[in-house]
Protein backbone atom coordinates (compact mmCIF):
# COMPACT_ATOMS: atom_id res chain seq x y z
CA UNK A 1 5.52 -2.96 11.28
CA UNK A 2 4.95 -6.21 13.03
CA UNK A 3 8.67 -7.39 13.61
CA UNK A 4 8.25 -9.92 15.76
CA UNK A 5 5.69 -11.47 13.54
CA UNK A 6 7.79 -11.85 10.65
CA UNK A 7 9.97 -14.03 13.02
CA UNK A 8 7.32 -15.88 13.88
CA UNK A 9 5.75 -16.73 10.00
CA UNK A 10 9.76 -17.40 9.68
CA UNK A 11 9.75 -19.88 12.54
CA UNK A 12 6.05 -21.43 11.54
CA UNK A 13 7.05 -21.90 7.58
CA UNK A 14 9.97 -24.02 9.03
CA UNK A 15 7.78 -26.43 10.95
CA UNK A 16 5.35 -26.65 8.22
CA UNK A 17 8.41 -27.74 6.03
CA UNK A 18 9.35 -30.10 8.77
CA UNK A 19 5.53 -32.02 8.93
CA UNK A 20 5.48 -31.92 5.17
CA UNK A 21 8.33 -33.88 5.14
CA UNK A 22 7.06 -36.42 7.37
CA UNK A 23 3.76 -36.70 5.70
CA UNK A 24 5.85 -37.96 2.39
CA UNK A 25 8.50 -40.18 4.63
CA UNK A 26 4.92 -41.98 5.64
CA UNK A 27 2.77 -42.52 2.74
CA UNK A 28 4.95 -45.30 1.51
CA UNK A 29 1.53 -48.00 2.24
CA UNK A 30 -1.83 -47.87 3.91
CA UNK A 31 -0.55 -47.86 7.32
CA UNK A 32 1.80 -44.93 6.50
CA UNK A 33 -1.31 -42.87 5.33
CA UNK A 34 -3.04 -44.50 8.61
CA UNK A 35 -0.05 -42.82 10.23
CA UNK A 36 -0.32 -39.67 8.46
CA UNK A 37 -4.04 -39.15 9.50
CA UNK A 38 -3.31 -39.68 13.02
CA UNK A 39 -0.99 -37.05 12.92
CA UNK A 40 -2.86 -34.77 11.51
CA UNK A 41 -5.56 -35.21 13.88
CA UNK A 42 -2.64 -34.75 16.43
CA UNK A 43 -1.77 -31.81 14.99
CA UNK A 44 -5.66 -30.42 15.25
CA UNK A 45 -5.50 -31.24 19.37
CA UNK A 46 -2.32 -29.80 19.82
CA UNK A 47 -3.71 -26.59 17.95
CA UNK A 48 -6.49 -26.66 20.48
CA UNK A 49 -4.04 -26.92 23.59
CA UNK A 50 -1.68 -24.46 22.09
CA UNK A 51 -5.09 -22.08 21.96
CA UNK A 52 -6.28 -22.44 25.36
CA UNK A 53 -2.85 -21.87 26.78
CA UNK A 54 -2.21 -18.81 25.43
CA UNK A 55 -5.16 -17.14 27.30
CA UNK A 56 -4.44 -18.88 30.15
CA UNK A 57 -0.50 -17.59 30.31
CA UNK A 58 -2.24 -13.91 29.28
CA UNK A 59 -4.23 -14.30 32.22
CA UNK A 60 -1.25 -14.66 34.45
CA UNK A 61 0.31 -11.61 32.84
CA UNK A 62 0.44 -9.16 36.08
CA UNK A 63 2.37 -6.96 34.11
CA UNK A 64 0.38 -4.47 31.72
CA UNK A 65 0.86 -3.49 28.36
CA UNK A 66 1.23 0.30 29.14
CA UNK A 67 3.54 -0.43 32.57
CA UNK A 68 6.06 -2.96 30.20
CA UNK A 69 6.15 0.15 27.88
CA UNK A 70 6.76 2.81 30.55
CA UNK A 71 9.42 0.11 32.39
CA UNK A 72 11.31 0.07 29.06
CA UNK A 73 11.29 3.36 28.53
CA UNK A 74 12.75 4.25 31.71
CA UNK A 75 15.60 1.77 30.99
CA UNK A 76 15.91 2.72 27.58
CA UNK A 77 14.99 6.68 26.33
CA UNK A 78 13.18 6.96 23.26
CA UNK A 79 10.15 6.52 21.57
CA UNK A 80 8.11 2.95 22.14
CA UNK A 81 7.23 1.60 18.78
CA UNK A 82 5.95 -1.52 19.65
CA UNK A 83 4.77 -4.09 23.07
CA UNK A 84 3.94 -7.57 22.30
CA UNK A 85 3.82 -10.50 24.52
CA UNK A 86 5.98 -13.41 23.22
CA UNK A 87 7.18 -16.82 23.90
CA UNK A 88 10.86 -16.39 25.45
CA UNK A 89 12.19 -19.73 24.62
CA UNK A 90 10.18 -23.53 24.33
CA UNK A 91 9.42 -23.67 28.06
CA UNK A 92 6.33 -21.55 27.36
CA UNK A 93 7.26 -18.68 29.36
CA UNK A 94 6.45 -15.65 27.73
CA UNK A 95 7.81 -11.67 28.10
CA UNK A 96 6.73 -8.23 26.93
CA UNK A 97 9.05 -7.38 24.12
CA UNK A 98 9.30 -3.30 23.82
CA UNK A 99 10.75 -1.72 20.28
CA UNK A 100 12.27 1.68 21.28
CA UNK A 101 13.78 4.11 18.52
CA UNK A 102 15.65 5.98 19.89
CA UNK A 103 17.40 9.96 19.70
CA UNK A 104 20.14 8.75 17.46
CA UNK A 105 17.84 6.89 15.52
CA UNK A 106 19.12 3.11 16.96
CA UNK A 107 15.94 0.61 17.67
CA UNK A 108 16.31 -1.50 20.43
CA UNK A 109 14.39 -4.61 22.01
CA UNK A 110 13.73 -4.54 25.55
CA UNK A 111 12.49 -7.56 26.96
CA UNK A 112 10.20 -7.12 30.25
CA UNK A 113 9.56 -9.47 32.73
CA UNK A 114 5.83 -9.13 32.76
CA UNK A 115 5.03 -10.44 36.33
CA UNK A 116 7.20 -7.67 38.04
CA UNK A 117 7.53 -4.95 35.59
CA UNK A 118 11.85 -5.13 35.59
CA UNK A 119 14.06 -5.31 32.67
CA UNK A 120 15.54 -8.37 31.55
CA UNK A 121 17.68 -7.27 28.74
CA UNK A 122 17.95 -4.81 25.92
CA UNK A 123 20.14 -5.58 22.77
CA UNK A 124 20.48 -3.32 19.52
CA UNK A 125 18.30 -4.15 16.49
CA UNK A 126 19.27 -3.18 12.76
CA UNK A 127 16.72 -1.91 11.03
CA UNK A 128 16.44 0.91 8.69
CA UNK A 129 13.23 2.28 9.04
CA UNK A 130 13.61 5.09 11.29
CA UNK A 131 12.93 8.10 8.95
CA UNK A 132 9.59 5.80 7.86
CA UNK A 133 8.38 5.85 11.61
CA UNK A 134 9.26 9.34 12.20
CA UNK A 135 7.89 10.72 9.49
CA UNK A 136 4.47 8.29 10.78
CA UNK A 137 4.49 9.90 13.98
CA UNK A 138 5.18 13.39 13.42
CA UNK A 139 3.01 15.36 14.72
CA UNK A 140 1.09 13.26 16.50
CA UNK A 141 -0.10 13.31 20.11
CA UNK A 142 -0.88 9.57 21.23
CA UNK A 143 2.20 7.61 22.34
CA UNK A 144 1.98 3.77 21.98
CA UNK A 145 1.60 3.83 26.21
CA UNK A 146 -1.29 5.60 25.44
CA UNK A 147 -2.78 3.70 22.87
CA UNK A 148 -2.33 0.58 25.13
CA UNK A 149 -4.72 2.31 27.42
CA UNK A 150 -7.29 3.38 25.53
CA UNK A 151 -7.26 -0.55 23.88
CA UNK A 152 -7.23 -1.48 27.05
CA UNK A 153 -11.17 -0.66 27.30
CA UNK A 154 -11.94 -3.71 25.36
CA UNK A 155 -9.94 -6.98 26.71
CA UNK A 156 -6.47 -7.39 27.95
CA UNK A 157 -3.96 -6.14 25.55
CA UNK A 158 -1.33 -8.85 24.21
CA UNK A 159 0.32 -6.10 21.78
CA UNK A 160 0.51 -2.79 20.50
CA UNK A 161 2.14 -1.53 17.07
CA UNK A 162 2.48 1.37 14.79
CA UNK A 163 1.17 1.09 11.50
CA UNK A 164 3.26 3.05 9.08
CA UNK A 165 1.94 2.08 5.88
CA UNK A 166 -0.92 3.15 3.71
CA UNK A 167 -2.52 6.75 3.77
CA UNK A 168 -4.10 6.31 7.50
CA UNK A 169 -1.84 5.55 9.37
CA UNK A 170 -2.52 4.26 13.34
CA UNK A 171 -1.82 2.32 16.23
CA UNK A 172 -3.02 -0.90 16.07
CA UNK A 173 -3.76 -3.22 19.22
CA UNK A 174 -4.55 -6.87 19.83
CA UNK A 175 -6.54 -7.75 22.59
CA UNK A 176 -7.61 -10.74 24.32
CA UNK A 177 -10.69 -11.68 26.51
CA UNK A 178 -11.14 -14.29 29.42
CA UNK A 179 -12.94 -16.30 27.30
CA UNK A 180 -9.38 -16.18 24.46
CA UNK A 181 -11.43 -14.76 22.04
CA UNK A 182 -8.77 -12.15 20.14
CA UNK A 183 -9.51 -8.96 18.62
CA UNK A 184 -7.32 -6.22 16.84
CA UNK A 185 -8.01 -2.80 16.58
CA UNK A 186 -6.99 1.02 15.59
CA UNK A 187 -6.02 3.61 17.38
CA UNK A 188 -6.33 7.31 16.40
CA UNK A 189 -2.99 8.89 16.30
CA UNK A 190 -4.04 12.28 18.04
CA UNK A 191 -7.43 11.47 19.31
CA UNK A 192 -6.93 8.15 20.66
CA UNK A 193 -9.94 7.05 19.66
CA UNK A 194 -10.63 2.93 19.10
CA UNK A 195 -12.28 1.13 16.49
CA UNK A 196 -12.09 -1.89 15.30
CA UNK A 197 -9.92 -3.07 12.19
CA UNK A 198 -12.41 -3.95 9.39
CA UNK A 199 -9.36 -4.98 7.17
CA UNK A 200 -8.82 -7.58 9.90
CA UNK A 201 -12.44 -8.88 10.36
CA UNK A 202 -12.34 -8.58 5.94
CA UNK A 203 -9.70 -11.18 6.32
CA UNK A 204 -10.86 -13.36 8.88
CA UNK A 205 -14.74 -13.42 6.85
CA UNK A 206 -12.30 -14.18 3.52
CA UNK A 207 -10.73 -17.53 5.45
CA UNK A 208 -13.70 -18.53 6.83
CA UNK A 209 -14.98 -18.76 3.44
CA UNK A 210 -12.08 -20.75 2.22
């Protein structure tokens, strides 16, 4: 499902657009392309920063990934979709974000504050893919909480989702160790057990190669 992420490839297409344009406002001489190097060397760094501070802001999470779904559900009902830990606004600060569908079918966001465990917010989303994550989860026995916990095993979890599409359909986790080394995996939907997404490692060998 991944709805945060879509905002995100949203958010990064537009800066992408915005450096592009740059690059061809600078390449007007040599010392324009001198200009456009340095940037992109900037750009590398910045990467690099950008990197290292997300491990160190996970590390200051006190907040789990389990507790920020259990907190959420206790403010709002329903069934927890989806956890991730995301950048509030440009000061860096970041939040658990909880998806909840819930009895009547309406998803809400539920922002947590993740070094205390209390409720920021909630506001209504619209999206139409209830029946889609019902039918996922129906008749299954491991709640996104719970699949949060069992990830939990292998590195801090930074977010938990359900995957609703394809034939086997799971929970799938992202976690990070102290070292910022990321890692996704599955999650059985009834026995909770946790291996680790090939399609993801497939993908990772496939850029590499690039």
């Amino acid at each position: 499902m991944k709805r945060n992420i879509v905002i995100a490839a949203v958010t990064a297409a537009a800066l992408i657009g915005g450096g592009t344009a740059t690059a061809l406002a600078t390449t007007g001489d040599d010392e324009g392309a001198a200009r456009q190097a340095a940037n992109t060397r900037l750009s590398d760094d910045d990467g690099g920063r950008d990197d290292r501070g997300d491990a160190e802001r996970t590390a200051s999470v006190d907040v789990t990934a389990p507790e920020a779904i259990a907190s959420a559900l206790k403010h709002t009902p329903g069934t927890a979709v989806s956890a991730e830990l995301d950048d509030e606004d440009d000061s860096g600060k970041v939040i658990w974000k909880v998806d909840v569908l819930s009895g009547d079918n309406g998803w809400h966001s539920v922002s947590v504050d993740p070094s205390n465990g209390k409720v920021l917010g909630a506001h209504t989303d619209d999206e139409d893919d209830a029946a889609q994550v019902r039918s996922a989860l129906k008749g299954s026995s491991v709640t996104a909480e719970e699949a949060a916990k069992a990830a939990a095993g292998k590195g801090v979890v930074t977010s938990v989702d359900l995957d609703e599409d394809g034939k086997n359909k799971s929970w799938e986790a992202e976690t990070r160790k102290s070292g910022g080394a990321e890692q996704d995996w599955k999650i059985d939907l009834n026995s909770g057990k946790v291996t680790a997404d090939r399609s993801d490692n497939q993908d990772d060998d496939s850029d590499d190669q690039d």
